[in-house]
PDB file of N, CA and C in Angstrom:
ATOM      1  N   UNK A   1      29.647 -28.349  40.482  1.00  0.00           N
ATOM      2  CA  UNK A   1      30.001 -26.984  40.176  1.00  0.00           C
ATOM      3  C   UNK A   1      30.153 -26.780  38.684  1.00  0.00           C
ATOM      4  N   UNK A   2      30.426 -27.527  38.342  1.00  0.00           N
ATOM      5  CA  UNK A   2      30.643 -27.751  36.649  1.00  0.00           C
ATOM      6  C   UNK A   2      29.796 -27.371  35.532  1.00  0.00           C
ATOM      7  N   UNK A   3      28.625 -28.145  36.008  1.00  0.00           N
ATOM      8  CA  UNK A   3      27.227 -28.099  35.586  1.00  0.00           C
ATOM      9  C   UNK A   3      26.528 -26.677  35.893  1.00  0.00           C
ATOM     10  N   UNK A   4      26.698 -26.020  37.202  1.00  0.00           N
ATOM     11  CA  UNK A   4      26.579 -24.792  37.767  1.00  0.00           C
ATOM     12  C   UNK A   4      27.204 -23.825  36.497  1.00  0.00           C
ATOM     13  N   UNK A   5      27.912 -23.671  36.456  1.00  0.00           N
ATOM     14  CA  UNK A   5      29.055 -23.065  35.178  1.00  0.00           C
ATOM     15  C   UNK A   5      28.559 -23.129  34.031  1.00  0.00           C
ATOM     16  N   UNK A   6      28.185 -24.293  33.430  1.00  0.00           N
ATOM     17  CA  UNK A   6      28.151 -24.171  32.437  1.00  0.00           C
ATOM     18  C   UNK A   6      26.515 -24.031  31.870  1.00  0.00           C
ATOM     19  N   UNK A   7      25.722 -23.871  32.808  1.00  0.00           N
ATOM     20  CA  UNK A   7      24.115 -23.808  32.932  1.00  0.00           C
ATOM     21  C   UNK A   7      24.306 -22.069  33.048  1.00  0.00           C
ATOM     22  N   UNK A   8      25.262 -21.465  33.628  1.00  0.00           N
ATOM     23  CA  UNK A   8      25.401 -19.724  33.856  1.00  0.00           C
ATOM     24  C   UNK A   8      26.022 -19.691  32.607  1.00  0.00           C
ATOM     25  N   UNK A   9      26.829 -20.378  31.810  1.00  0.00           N
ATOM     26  CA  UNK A   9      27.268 -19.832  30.462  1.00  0.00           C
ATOM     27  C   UNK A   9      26.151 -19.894  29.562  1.00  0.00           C
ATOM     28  N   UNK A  10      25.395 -20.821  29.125  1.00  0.00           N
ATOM     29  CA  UNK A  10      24.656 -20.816  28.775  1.00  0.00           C
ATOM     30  C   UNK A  10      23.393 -19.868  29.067  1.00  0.00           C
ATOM     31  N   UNK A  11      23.123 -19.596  30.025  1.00  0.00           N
ATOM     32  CA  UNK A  11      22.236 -18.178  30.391  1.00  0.00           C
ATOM     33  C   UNK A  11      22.274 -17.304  29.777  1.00  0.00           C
ATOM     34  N   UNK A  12      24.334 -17.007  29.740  1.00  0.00           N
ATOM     35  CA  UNK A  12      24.314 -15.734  29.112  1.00  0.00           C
ATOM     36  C   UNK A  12      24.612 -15.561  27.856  1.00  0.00           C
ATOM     37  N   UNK A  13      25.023 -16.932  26.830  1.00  0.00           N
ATOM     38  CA  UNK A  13      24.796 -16.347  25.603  1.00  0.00           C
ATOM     39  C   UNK A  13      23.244 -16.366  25.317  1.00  0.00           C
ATOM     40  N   UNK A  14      22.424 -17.241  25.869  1.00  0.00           N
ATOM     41  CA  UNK A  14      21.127 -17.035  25.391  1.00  0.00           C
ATOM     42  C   UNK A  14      20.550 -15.242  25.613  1.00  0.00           C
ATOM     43  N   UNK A  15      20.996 -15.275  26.696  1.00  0.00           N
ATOM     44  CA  UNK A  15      21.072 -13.588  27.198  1.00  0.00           C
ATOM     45  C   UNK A  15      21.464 -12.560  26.020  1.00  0.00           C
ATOM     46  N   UNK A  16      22.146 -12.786  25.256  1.00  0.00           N
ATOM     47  CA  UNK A  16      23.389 -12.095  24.488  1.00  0.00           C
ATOM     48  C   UNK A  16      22.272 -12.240  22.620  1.00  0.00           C
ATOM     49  N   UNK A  17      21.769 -13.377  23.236  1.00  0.00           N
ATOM     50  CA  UNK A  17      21.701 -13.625  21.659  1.00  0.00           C
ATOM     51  C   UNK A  17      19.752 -12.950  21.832  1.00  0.00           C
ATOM     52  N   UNK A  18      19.553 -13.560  22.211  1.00  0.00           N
ATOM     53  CA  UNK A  18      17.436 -12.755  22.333  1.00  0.00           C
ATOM     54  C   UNK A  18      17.383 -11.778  21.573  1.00  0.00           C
ATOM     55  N   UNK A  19      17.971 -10.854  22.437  1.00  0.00           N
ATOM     56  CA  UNK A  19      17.499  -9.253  21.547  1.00  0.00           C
ATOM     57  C   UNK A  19      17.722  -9.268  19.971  1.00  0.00           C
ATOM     58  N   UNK A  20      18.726  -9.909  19.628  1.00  0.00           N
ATOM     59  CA  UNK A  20      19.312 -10.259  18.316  1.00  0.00           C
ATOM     60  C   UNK A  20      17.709 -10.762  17.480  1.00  0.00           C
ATOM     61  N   UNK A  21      17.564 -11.872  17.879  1.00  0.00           N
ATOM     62  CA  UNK A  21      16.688 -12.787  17.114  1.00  0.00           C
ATOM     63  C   UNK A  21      15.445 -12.166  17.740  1.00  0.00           C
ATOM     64  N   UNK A  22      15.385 -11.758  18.675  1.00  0.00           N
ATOM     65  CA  UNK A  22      13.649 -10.817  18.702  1.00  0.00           C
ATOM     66  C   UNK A  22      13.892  -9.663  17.770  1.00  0.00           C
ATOM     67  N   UNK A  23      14.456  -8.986  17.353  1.00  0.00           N
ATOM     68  CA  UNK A  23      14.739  -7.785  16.492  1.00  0.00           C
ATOM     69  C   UNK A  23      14.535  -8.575  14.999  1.00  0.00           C
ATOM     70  N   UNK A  24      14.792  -9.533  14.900  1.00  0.00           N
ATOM     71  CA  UNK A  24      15.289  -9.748  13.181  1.00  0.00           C
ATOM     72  C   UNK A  24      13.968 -10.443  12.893  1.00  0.00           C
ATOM     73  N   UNK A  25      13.085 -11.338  14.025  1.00  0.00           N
ATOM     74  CA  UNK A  25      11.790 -11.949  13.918  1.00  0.00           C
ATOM     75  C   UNK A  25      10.535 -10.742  14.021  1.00  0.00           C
ATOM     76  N   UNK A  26      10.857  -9.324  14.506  1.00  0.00           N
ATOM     77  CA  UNK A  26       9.853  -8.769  14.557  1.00  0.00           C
ATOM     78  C   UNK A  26      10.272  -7.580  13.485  1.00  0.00           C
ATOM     79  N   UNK A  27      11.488  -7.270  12.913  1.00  0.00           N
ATOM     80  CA  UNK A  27      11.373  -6.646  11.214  1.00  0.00           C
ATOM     81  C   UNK A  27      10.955  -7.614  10.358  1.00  0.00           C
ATOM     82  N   UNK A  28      10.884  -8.968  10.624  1.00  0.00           N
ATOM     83  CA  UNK A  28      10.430  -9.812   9.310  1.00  0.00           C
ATOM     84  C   UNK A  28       9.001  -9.259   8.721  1.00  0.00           C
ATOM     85  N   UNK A  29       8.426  -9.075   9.896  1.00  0.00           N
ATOM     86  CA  UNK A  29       6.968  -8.497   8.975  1.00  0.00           C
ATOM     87  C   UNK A  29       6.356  -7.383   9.001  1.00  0.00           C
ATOM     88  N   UNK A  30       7.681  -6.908   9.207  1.00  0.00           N
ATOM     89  CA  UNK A  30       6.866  -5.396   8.729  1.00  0.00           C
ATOM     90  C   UNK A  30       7.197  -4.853   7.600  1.00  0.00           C
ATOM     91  N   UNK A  31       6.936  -3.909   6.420  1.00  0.00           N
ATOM     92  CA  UNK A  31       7.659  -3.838   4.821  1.00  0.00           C
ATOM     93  C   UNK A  31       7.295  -2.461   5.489  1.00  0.00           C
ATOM     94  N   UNK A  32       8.069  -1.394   4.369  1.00  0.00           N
ATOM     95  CA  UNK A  32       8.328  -0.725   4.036  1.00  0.00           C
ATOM     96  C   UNK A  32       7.081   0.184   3.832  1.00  0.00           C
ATOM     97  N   UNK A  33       6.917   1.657   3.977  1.00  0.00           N
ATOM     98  CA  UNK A  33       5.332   2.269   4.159  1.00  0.00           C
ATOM     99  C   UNK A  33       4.925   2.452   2.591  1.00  0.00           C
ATOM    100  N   UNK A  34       6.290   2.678   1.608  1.00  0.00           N
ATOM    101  CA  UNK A  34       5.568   2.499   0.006  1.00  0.00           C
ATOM    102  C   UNK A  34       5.360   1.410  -0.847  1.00  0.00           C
ATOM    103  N   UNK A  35       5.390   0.235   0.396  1.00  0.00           N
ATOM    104  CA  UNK A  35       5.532  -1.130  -0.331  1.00  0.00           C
ATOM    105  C   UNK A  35       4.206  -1.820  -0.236  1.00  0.00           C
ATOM    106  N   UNK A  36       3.793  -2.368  -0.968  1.00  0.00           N
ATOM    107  CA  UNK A  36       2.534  -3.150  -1.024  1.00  0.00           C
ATOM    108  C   UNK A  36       2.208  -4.711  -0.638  1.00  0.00           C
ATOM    109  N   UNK A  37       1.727  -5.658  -0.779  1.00  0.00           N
ATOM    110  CA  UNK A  37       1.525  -7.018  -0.500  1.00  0.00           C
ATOM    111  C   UNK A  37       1.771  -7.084  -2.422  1.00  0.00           C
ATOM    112  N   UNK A  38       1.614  -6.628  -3.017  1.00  0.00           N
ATOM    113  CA  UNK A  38       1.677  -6.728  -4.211  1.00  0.00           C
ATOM    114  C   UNK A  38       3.150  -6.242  -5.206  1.00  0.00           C
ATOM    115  N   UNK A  39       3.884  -5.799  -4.356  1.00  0.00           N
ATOM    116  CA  UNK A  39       5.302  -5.190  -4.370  1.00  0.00           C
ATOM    117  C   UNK A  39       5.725  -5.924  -6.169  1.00  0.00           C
ATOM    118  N   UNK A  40       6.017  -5.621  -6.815  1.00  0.00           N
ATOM    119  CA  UNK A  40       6.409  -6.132  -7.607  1.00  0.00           C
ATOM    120  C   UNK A  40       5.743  -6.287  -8.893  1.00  0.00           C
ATOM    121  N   UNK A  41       4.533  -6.675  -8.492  1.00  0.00           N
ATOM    122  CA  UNK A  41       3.267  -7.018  -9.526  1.00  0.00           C
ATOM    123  C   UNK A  41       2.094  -5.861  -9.313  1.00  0.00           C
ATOM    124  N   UNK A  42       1.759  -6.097 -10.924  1.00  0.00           N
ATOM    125  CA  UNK A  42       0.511  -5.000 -11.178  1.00  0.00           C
ATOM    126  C   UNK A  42      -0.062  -4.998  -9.863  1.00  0.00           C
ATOM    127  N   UNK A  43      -1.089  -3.807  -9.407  1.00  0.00           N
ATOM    128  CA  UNK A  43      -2.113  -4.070  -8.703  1.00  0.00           C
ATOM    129  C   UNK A  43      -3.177  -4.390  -9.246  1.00  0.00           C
ATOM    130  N   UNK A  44      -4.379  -5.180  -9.249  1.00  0.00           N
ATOM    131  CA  UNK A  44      -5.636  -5.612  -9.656  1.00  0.00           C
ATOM    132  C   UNK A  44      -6.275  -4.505  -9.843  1.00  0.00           C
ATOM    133  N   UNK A  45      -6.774  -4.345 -11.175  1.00  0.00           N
ATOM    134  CA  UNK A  45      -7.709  -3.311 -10.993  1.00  0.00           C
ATOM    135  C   UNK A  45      -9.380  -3.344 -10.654  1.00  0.00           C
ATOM    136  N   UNK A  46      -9.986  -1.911 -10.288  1.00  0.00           N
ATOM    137  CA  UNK A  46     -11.048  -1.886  -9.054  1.00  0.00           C
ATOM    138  C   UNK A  46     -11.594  -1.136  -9.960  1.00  0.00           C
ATOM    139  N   UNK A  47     -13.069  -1.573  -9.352  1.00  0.00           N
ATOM    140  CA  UNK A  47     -14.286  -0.774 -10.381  1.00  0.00           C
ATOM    141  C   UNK A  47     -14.923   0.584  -9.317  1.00  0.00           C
ATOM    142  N   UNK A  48     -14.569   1.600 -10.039  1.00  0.00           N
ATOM    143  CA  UNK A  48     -14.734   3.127  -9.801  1.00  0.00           C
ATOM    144  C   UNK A  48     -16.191   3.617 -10.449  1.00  0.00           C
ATOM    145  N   UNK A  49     -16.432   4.802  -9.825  1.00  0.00           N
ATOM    146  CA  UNK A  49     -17.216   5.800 -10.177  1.00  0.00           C
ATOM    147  C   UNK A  49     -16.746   7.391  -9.994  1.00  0.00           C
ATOM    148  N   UNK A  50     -16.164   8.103 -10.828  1.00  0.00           N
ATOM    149  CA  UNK A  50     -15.939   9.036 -10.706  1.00  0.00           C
ATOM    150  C   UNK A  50     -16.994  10.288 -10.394  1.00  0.00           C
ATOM    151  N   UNK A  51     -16.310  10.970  -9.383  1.00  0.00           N
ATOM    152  CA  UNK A  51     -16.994  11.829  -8.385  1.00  0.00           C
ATOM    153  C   UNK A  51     -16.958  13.411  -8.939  1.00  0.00           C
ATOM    154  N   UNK A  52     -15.525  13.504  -9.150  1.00  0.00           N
ATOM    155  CA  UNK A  52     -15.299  14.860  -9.013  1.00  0.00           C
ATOM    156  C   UNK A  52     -13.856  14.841  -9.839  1.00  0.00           C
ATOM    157  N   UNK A  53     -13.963  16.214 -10.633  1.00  0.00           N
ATOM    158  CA  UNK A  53     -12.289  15.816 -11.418  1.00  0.00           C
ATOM    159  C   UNK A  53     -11.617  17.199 -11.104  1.00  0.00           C
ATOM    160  N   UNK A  54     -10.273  17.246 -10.544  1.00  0.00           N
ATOM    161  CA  UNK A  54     -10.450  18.631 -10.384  1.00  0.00           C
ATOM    162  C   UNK A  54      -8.473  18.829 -10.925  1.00  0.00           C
ATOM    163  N   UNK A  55      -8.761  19.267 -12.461  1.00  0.00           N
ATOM    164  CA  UNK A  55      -7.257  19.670 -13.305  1.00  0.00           C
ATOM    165  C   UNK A  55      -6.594  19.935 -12.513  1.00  0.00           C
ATOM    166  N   UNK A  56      -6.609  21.147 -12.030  1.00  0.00           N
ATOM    167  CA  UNK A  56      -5.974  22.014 -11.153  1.00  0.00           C
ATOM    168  C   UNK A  56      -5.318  21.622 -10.160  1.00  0.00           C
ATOM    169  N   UNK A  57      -5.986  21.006  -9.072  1.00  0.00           N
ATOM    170  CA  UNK A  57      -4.964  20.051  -8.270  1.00  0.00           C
ATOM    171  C   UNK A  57      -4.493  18.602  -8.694  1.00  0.00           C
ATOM    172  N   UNK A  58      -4.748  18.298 -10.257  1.00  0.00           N
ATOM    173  CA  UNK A  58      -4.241  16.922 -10.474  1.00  0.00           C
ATOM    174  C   UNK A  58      -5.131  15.987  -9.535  1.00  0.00           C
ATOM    175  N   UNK A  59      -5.557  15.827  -8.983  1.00  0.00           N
ATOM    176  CA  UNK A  59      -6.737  14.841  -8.348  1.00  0.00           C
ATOM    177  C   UNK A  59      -7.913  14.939  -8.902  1.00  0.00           C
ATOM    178  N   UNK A  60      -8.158  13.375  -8.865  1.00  0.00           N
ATOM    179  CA  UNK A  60      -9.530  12.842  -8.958  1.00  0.00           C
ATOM    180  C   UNK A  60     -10.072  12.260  -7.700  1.00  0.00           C
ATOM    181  N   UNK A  61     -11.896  12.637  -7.916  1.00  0.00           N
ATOM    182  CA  UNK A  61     -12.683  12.023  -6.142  1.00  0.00           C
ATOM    183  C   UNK A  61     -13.306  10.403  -6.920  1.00  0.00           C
ATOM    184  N   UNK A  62     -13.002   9.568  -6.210  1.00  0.00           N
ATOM    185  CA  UNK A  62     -14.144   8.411  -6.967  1.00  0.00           C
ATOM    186  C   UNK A  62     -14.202   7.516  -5.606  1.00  0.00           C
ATOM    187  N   UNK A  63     -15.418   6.749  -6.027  1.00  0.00           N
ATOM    188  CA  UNK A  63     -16.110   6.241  -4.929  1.00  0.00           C
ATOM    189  C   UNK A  63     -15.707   4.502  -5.729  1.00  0.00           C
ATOM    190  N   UNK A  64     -14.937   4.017  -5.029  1.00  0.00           N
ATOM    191  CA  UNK A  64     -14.619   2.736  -5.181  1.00  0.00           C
ATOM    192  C   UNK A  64     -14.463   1.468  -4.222  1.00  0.00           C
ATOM    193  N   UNK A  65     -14.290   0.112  -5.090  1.00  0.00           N
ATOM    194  CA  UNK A  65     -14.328  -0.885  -4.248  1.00  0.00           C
ATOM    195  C   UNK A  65     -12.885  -0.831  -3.120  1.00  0.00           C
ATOM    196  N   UNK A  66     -12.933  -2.286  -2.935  1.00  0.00           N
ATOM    197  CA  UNK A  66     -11.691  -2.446  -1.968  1.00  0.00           C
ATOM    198  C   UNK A  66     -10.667  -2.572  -2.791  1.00  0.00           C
ATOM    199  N   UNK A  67      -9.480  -1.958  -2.249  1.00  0.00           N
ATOM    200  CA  UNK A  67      -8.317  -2.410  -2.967  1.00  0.00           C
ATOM    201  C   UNK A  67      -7.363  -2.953  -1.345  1.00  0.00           C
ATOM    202  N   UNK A  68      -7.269  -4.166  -2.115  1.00  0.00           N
ATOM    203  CA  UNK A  68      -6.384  -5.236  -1.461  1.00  0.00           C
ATOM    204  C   UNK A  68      -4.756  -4.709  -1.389  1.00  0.00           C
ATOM    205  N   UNK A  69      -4.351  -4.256  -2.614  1.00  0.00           N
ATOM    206  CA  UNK A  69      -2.934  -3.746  -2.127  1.00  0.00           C
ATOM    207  C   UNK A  69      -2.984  -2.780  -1.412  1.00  0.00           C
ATOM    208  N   UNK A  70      -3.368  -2.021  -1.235  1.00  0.00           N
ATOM    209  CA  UNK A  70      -3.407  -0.826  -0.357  1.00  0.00           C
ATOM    210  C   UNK A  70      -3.920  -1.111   1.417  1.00  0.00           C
ATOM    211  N   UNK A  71      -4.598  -2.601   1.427  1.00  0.00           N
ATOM    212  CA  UNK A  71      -5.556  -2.403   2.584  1.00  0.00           C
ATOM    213  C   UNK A  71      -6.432  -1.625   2.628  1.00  0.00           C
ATOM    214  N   UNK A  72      -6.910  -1.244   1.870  1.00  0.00           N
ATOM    215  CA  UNK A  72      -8.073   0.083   1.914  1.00  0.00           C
ATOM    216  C   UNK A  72      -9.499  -0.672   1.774  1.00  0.00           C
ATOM    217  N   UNK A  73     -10.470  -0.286   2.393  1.00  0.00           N
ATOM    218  CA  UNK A  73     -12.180  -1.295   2.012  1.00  0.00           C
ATOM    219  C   UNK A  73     -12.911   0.477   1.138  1.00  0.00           C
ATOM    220  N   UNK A  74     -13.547  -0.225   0.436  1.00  0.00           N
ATOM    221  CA  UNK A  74     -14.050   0.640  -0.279  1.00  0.00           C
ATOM    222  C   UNK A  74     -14.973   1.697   0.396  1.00  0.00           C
ATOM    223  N   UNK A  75     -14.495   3.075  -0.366  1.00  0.00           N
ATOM    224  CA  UNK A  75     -14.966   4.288   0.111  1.00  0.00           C
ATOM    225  C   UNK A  75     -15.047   5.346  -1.013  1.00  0.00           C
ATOM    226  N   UNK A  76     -15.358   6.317  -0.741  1.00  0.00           N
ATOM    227  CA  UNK A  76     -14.797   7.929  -1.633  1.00  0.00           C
ATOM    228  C   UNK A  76     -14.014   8.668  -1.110  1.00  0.00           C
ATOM    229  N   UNK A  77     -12.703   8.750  -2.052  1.00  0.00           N
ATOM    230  CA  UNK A  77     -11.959   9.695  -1.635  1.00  0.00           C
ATOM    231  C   UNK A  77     -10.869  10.049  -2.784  1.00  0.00           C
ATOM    232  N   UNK A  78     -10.747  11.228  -2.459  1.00  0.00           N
ATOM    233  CA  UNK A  78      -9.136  11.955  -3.769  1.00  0.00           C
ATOM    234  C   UNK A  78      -8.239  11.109  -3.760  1.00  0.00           C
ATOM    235  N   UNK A  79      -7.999  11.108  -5.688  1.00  0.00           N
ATOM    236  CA  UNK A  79      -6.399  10.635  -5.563  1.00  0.00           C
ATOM    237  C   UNK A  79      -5.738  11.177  -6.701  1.00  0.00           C
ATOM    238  N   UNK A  80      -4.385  11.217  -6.466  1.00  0.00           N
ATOM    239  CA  UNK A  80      -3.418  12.144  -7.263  1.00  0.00           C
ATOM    240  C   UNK A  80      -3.756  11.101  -8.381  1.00  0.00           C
ATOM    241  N   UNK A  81      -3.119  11.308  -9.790  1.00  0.00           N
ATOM    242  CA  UNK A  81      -3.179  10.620 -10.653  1.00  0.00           C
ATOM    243  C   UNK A  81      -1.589  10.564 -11.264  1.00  0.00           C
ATOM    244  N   UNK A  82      -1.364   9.879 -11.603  1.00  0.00           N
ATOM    245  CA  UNK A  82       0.334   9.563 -12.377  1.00  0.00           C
ATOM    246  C   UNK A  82       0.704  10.369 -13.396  1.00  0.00           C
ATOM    247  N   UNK A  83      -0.730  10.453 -14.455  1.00  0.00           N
ATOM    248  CA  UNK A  83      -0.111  11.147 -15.538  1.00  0.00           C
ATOM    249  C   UNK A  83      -1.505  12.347 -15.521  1.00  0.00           C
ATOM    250  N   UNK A  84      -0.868  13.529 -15.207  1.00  0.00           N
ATOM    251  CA  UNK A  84      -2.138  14.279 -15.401  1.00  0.00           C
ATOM    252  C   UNK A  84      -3.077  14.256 -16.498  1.00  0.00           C
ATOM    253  N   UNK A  85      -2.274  13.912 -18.104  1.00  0.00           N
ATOM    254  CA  UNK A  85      -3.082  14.082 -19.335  1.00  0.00           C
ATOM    255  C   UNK A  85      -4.687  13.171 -19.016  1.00  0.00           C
ATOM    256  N   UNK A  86      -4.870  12.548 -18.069  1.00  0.00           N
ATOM    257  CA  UNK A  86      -5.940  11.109 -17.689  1.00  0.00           C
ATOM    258  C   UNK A  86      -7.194  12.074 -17.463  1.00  0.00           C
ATOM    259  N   UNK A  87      -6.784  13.360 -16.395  1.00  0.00           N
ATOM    260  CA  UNK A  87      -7.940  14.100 -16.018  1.00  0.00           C
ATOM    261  C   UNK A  87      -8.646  14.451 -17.224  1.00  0.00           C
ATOM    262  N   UNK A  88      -8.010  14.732 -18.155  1.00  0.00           N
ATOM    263  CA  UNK A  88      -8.866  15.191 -19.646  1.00  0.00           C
ATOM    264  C   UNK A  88      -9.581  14.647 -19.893  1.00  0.00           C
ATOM    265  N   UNK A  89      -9.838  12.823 -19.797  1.00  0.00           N
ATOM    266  CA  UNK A  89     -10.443  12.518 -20.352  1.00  0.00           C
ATOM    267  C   UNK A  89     -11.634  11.256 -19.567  1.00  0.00           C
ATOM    268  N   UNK A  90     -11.331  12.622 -18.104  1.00  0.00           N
ATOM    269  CA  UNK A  90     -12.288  12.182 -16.859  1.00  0.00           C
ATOM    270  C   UNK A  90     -13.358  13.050 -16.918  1.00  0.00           C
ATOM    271  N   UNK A  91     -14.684  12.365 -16.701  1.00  0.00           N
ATOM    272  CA  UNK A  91     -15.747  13.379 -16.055  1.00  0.00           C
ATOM    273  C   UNK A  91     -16.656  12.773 -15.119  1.00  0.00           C
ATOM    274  N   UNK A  92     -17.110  13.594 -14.099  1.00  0.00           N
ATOM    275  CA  UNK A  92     -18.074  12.781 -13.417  1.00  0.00           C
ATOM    276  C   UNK A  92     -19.067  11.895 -13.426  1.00  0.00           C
ATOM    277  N   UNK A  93     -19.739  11.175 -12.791  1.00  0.00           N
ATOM    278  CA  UNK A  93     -20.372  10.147 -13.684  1.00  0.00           C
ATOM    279  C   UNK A  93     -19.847   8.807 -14.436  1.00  0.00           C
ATOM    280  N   UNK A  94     -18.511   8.895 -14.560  1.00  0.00           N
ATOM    281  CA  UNK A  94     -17.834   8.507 -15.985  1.00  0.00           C
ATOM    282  C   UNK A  94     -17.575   7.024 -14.952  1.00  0.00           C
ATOM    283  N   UNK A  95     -17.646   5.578 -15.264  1.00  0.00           N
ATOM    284  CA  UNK A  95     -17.471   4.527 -14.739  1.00  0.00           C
ATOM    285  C   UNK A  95     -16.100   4.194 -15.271  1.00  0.00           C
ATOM    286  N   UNK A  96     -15.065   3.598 -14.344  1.00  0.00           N
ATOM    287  CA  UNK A  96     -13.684   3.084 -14.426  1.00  0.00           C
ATOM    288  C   UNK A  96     -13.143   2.036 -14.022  1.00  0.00           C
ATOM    289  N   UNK A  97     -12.373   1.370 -14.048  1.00  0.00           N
ATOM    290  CA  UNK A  97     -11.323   0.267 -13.511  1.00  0.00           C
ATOM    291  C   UNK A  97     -10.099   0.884 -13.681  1.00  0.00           C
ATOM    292  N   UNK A  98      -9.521   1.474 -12.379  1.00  0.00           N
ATOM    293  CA  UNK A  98      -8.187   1.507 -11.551  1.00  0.00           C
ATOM    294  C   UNK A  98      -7.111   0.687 -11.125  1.00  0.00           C
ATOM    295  N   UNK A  99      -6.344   1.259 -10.827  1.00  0.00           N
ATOM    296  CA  UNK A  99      -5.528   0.543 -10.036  1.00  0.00           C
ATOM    297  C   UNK A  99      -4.813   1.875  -9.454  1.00  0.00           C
ATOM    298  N   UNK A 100      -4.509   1.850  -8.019  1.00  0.00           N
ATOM    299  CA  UNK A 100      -3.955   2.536  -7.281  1.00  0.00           C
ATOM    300  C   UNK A 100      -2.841   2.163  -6.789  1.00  0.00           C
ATOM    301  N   UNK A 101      -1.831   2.903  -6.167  1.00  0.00           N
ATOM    302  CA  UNK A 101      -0.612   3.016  -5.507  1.00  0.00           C
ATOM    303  C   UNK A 101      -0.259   4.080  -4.430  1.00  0.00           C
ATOM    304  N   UNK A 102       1.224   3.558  -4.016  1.00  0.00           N
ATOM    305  CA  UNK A 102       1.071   4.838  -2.438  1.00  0.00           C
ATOM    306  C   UNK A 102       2.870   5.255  -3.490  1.00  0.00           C
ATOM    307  N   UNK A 103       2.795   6.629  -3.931  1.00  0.00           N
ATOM    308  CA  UNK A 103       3.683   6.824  -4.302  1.00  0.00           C
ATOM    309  C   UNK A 103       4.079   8.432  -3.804  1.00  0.00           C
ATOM    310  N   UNK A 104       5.529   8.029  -3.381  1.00  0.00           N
ATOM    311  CA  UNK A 104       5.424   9.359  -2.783  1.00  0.00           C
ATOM    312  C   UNK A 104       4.894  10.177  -1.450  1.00  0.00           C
ATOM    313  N   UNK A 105       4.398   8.608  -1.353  1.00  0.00           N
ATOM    314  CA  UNK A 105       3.206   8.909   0.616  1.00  0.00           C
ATOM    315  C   UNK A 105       1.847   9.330  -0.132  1.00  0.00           C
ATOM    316  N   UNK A 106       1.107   9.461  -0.857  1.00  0.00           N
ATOM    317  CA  UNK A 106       0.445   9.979  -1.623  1.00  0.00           C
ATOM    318  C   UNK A 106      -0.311   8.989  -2.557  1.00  0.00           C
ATOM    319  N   UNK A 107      -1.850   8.409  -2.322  1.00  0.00           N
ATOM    320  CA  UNK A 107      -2.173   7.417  -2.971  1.00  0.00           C
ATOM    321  C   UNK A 107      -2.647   8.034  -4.623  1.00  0.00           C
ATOM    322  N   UNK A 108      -2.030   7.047  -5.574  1.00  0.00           N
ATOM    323  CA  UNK A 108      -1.769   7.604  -6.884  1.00  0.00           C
ATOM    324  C   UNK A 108      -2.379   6.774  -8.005  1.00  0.00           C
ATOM    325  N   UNK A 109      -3.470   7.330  -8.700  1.00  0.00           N
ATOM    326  CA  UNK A 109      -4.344   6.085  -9.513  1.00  0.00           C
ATOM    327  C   UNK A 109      -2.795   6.097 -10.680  1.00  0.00           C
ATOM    328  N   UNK A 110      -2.540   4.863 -10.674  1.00  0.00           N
ATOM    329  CA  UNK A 110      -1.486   4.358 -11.800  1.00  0.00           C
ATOM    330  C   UNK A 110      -1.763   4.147 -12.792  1.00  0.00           C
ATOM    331  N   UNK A 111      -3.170   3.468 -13.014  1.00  0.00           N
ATOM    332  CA  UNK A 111      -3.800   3.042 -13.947  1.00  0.00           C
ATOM    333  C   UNK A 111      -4.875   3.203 -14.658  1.00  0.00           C
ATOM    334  N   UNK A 112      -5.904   3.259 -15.185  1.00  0.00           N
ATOM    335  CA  UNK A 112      -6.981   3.505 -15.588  1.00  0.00           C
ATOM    336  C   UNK A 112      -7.977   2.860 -16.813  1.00  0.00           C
ATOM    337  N   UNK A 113      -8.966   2.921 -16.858  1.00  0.00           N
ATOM    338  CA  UNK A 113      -9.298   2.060 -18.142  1.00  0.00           C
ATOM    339  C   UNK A 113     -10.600   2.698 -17.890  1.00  0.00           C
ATOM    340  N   UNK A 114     -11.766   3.275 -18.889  1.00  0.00           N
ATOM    341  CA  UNK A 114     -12.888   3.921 -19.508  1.00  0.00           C
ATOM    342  C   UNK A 114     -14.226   2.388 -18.906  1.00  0.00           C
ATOM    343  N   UNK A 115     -15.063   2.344 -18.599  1.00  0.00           N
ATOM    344  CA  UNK A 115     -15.631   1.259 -18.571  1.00  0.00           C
ATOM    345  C   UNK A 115     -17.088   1.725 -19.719  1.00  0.00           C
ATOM    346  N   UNK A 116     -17.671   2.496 -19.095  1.00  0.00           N
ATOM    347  CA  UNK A 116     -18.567   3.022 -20.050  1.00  0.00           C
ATOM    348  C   UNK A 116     -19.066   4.700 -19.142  1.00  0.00           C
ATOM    349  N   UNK A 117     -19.932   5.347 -20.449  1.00  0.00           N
ATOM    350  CA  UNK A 117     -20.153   6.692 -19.712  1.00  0.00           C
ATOM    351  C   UNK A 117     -21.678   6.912 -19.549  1.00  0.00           C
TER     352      UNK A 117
END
């Protein structure tokens, strides 16, 4: 009977404790929706082609590679820019190296650099 007892105690802290340690093993990997694999550190920058520049809404269209922090595989599509003064000295055509971010829920070129025009 002993063994009976103490095989049912044991049941139930294991009982008691699961949900605990399934909860804390399945937030381990999930981060945060503005957080990156790169959290901390620059993102790498990505070689662009600018599409479309449009002042007015502060977005730029460019057709670029993959960016790894983001999970994104390369495509064309708008992105807000950080510092609007950048659109000035965007034009279509114009070749770049980026770096993007999710700031705000809102993917945001952070970075920029001229490659040639």
């Amino acid at each position: 009977m002993n063994t009976y007892a103490s095989t049912l105690a044991l049941v139930a802290i294991l009982g008691l404790a699961m949900p605990a340690i399934a909860a804390e093993e399945h937030d381990s990997h999930h981060e945060p929706e503005t957080a990156s694999p790169q959290a901390g550190a620059e993102a790498a920058l990505v070689d662009a082609i600018i599409r479309k520049v449009d002042v007015a809404g502060g977005k730029v269209t460019l057709s670029h590679g993959p960016l790894l922090n983001l999970k994104m595989p390369g495509m064309t599509m708008a992105f807000r820019v950080a510092n609007p003064a950048w659109l000035e000295q965007m034009k279509a055509g114009d070749k770049i190296r980026f770096a993007a971010e999710k700031v705000d829920g809102a993917f945001t070129v952070t970075r920029f650099e001229p490659t040639s025009r």
